[in-house]
C-alpha atoms as a PDB file:
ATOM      1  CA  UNK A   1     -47.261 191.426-115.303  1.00  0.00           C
ATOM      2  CA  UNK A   2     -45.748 188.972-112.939  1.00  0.00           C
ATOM      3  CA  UNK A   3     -49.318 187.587-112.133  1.00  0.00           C
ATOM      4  CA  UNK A   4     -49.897 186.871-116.139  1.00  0.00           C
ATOM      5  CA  UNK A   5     -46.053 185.387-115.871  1.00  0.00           C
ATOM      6  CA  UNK A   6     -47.271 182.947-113.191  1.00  0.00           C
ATOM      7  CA  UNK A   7     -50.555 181.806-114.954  1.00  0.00           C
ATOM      8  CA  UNK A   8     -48.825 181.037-118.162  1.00  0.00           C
ATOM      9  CA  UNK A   9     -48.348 177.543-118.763  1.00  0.00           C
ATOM     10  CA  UNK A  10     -45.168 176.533-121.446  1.00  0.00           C
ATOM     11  CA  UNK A  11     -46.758 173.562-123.117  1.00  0.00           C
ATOM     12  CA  UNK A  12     -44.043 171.507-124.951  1.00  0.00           C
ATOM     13  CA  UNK A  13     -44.727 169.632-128.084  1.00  0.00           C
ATOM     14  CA  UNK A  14     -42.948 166.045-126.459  1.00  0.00           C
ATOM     15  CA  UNK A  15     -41.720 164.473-123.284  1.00  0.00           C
ATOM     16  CA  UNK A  16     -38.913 162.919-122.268  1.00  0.00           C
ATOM     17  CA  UNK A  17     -39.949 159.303-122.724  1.00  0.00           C
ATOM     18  CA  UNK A  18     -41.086 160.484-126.510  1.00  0.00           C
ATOM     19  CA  UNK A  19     -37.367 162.159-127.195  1.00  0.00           C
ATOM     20  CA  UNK A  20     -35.423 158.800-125.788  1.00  0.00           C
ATOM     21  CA  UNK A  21     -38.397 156.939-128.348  1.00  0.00           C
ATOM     22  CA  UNK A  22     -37.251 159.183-131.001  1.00  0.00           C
ATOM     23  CA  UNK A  23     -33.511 159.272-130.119  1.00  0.00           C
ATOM     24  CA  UNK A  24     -33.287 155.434-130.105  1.00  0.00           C
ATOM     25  CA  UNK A  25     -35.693 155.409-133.540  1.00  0.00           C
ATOM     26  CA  UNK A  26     -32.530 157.819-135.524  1.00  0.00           C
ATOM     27  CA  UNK A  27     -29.539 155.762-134.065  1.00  0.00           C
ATOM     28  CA  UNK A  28     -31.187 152.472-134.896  1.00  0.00           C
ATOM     29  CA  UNK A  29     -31.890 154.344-138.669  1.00  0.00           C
ATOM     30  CA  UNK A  30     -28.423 155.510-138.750  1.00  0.00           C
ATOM     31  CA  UNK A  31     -26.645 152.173-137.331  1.00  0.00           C
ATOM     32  CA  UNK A  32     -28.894 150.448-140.033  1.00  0.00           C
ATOM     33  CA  UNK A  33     -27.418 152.384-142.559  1.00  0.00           C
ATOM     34  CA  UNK A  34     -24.428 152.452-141.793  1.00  0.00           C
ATOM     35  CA  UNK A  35     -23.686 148.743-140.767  1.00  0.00           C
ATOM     36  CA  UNK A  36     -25.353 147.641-143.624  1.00  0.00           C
ATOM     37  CA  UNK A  37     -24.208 150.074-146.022  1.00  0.00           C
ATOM     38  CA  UNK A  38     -20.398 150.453-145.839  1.00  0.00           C
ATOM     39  CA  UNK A  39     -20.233 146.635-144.557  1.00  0.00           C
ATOM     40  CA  UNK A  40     -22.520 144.840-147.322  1.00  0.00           C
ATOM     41  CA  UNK A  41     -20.134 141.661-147.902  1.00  0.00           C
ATOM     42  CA  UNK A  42     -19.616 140.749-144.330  1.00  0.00           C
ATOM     43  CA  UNK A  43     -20.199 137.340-143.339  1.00  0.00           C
ATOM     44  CA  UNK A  44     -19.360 136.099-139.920  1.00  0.00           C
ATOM     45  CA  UNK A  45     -17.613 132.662-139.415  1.00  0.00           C
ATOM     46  CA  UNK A  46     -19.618 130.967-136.559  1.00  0.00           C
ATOM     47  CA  UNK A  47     -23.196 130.451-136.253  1.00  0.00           C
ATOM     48  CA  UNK A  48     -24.040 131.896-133.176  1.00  0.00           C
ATOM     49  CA  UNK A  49     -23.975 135.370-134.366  1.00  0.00           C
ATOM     50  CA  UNK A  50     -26.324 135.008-136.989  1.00  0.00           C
ATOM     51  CA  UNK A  51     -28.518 135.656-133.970  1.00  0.00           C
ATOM     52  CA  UNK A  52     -27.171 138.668-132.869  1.00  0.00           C
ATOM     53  CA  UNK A  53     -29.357 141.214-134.873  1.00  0.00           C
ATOM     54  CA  UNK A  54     -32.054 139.450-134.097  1.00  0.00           C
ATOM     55  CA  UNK A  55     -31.526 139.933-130.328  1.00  0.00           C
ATOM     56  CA  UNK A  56     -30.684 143.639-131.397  1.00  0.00           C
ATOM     57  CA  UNK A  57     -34.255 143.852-132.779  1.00  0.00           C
ATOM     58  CA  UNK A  58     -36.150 142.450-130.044  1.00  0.00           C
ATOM     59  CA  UNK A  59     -34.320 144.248-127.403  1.00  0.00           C
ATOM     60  CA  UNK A  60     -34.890 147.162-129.736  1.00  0.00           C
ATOM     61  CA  UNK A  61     -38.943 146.678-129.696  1.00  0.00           C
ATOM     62  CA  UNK A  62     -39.038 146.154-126.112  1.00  0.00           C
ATOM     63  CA  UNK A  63     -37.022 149.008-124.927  1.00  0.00           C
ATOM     64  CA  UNK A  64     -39.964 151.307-128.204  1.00  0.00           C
ATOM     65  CA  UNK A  65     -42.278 149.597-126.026  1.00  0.00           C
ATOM     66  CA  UNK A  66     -41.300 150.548-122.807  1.00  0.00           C
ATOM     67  CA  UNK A  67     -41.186 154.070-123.971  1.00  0.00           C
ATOM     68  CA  UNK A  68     -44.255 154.138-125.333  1.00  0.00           C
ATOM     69  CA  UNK A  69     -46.106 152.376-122.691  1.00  0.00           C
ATOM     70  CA  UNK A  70     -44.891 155.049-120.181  1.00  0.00           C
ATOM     71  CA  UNK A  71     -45.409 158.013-121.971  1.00  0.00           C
ATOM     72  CA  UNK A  72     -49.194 156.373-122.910  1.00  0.00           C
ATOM     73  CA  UNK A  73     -49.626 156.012-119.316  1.00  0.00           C
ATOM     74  CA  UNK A  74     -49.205 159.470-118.353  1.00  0.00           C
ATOM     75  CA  UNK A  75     -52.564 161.715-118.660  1.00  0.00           C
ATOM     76  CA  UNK A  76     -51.148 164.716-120.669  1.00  0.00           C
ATOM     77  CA  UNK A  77     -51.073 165.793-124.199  1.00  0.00           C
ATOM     78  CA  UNK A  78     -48.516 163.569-127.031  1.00  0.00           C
ATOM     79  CA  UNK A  79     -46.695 164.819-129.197  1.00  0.00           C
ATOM     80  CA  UNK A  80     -46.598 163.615-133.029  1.00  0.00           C
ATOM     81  CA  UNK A  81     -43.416 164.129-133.837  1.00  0.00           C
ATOM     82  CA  UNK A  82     -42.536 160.187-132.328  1.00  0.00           C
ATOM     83  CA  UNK A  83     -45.367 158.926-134.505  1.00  0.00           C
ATOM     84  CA  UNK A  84     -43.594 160.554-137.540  1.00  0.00           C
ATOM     85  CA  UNK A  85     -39.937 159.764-136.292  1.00  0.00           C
ATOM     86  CA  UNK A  86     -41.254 155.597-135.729  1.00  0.00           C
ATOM     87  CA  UNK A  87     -41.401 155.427-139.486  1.00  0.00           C
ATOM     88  CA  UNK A  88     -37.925 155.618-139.960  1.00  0.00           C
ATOM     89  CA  UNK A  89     -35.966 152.510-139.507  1.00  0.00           C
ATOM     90  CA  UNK A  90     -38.861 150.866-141.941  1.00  0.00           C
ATOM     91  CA  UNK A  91     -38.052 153.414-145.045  1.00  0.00           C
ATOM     92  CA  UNK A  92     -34.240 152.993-144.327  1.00  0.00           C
ATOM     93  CA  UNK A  93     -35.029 148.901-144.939  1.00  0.00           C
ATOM     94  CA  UNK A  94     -36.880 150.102-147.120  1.00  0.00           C
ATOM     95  CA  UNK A  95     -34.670 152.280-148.972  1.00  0.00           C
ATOM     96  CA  UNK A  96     -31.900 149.948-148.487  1.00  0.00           C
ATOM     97  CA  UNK A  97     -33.750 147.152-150.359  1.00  0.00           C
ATOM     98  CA  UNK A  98     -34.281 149.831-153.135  1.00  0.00           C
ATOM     99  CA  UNK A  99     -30.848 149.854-153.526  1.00  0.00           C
ATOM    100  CA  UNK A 100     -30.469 146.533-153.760  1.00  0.00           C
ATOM    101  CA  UNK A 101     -32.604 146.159-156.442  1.00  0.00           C
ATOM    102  CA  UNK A 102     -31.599 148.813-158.633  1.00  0.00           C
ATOM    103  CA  UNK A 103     -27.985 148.811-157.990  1.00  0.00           C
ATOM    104  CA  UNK A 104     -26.951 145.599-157.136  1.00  0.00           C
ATOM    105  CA  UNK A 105     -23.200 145.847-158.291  1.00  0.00           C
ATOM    106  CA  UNK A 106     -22.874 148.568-155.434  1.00  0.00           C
ATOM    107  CA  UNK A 107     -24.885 146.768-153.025  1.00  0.00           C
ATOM    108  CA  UNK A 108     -24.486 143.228-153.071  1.00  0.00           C
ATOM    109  CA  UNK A 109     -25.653 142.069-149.820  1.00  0.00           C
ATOM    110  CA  UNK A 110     -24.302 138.711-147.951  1.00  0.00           C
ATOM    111  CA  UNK A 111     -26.887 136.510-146.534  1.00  0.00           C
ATOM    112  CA  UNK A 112     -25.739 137.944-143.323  1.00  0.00           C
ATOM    113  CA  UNK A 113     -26.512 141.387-144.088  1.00  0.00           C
ATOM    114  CA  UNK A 114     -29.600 140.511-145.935  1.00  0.00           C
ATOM    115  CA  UNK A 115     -30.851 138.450-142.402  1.00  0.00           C
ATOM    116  CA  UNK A 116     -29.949 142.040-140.849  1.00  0.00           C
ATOM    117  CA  UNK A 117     -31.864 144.095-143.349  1.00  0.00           C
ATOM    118  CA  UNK A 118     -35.243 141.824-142.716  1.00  0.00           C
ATOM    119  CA  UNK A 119     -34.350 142.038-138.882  1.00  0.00           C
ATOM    120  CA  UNK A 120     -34.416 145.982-139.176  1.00  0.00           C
ATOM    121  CA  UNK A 121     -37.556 146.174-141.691  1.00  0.00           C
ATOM    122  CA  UNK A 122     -39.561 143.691-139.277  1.00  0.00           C
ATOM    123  CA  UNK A 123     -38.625 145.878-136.253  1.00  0.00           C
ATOM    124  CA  UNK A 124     -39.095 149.447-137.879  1.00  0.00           C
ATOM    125  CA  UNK A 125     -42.489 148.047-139.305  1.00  0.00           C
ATOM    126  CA  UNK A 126     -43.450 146.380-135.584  1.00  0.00           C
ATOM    127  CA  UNK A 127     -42.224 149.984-133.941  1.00  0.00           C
ATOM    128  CA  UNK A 128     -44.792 152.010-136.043  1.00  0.00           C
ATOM    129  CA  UNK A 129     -47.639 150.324-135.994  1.00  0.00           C
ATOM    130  CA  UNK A 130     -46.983 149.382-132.499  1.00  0.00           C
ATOM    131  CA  UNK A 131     -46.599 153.371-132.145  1.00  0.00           C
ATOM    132  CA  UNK A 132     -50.050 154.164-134.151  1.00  0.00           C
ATOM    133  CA  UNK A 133     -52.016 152.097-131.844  1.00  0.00           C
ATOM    134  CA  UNK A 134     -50.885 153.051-128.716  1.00  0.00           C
ATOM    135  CA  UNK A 135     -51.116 156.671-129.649  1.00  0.00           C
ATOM    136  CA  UNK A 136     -55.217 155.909-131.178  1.00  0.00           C
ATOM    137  CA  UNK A 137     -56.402 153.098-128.710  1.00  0.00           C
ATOM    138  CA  UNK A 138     -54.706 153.441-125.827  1.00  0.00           C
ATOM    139  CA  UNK A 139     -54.369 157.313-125.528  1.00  0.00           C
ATOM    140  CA  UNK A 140     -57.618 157.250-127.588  1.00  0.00           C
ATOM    141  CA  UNK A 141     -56.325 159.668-129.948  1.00  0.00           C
ATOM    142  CA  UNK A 142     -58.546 160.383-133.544  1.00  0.00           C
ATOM    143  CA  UNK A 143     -58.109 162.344-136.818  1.00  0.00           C
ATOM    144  CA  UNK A 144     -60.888 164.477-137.835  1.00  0.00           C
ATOM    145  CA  UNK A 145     -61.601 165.404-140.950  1.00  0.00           C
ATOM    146  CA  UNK A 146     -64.823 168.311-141.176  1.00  0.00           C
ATOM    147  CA  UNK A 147     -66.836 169.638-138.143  1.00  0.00           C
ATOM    148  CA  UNK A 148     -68.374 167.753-135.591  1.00  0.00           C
ATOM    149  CA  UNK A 149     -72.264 166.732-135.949  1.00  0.00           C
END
């Protein structure tokens, strides 16, 4: 028995650089949320930080990137559960705008928070596709559908 315990291999379903992907993917869903959802009216007095969630967003993408890059680099089986997780920030924009639409009196957005709902739709959208295509062309991953010829 001890010879079958040392031949068996525990195969996880993700690595570490795909759970700090999909750890910083649900804070910046749930900071999204929240920042935009309990503080819809805010409005900052000076200019200079009507910047600041743009910054947020492209430090965002290149930290995704970073994590994706290494764990693309590394010649071992992905998991999918980042690919699923990337989609999030994108349908909380998403959902957000919904909102906004339907129930404006509840969520009537300054032009602040409205710059930092495109700032998190951009980014969420720029995370998952950058996500899909490193996972298909750079780890040359595929779907199949039916047998092979």
């Amino acid at each position: 028995m001890a010879v079958a315990d040392q031949r068996r291999v525990i195969i996880r379903s993700t690595h570490p650089e795909e759970w700090f992907s999909i750890l910083l993917a649900l804070v910046a869903s749930v900071a999204g949320w929240v920042y935009i959802g309990y503080f819809p009216k805010f409005e900052p007095i000076s200019g200079v930080y009507w910047a600041i969630p743009v910054w947020f967003g492209l430090i965002y993408l290149i930290v995704q990137m970073a994590f994706l890059l290494l764990s693309a680099s590394q010649v071992r089986a992905l998991g999918v559960l980042d690919s699923i997780v990337a989609i999030i920030p994108l349908v909380v924009g998403l959902i957000l705008i919904a909102l906004r639409i339907l129930v404006p009196e509840k969520l009537a957005l300054s032009s602040y928070q409205l710059n930092t709902l495109a700032v998190l739709i951009v980014a969420g959208a720029a995370e998952f596709l950058l996500t899909i295509w490193i996972r298909f062309v750079v780890n040359r991953r595929t779907i199949g559908f039916g047998g092979d010829n």
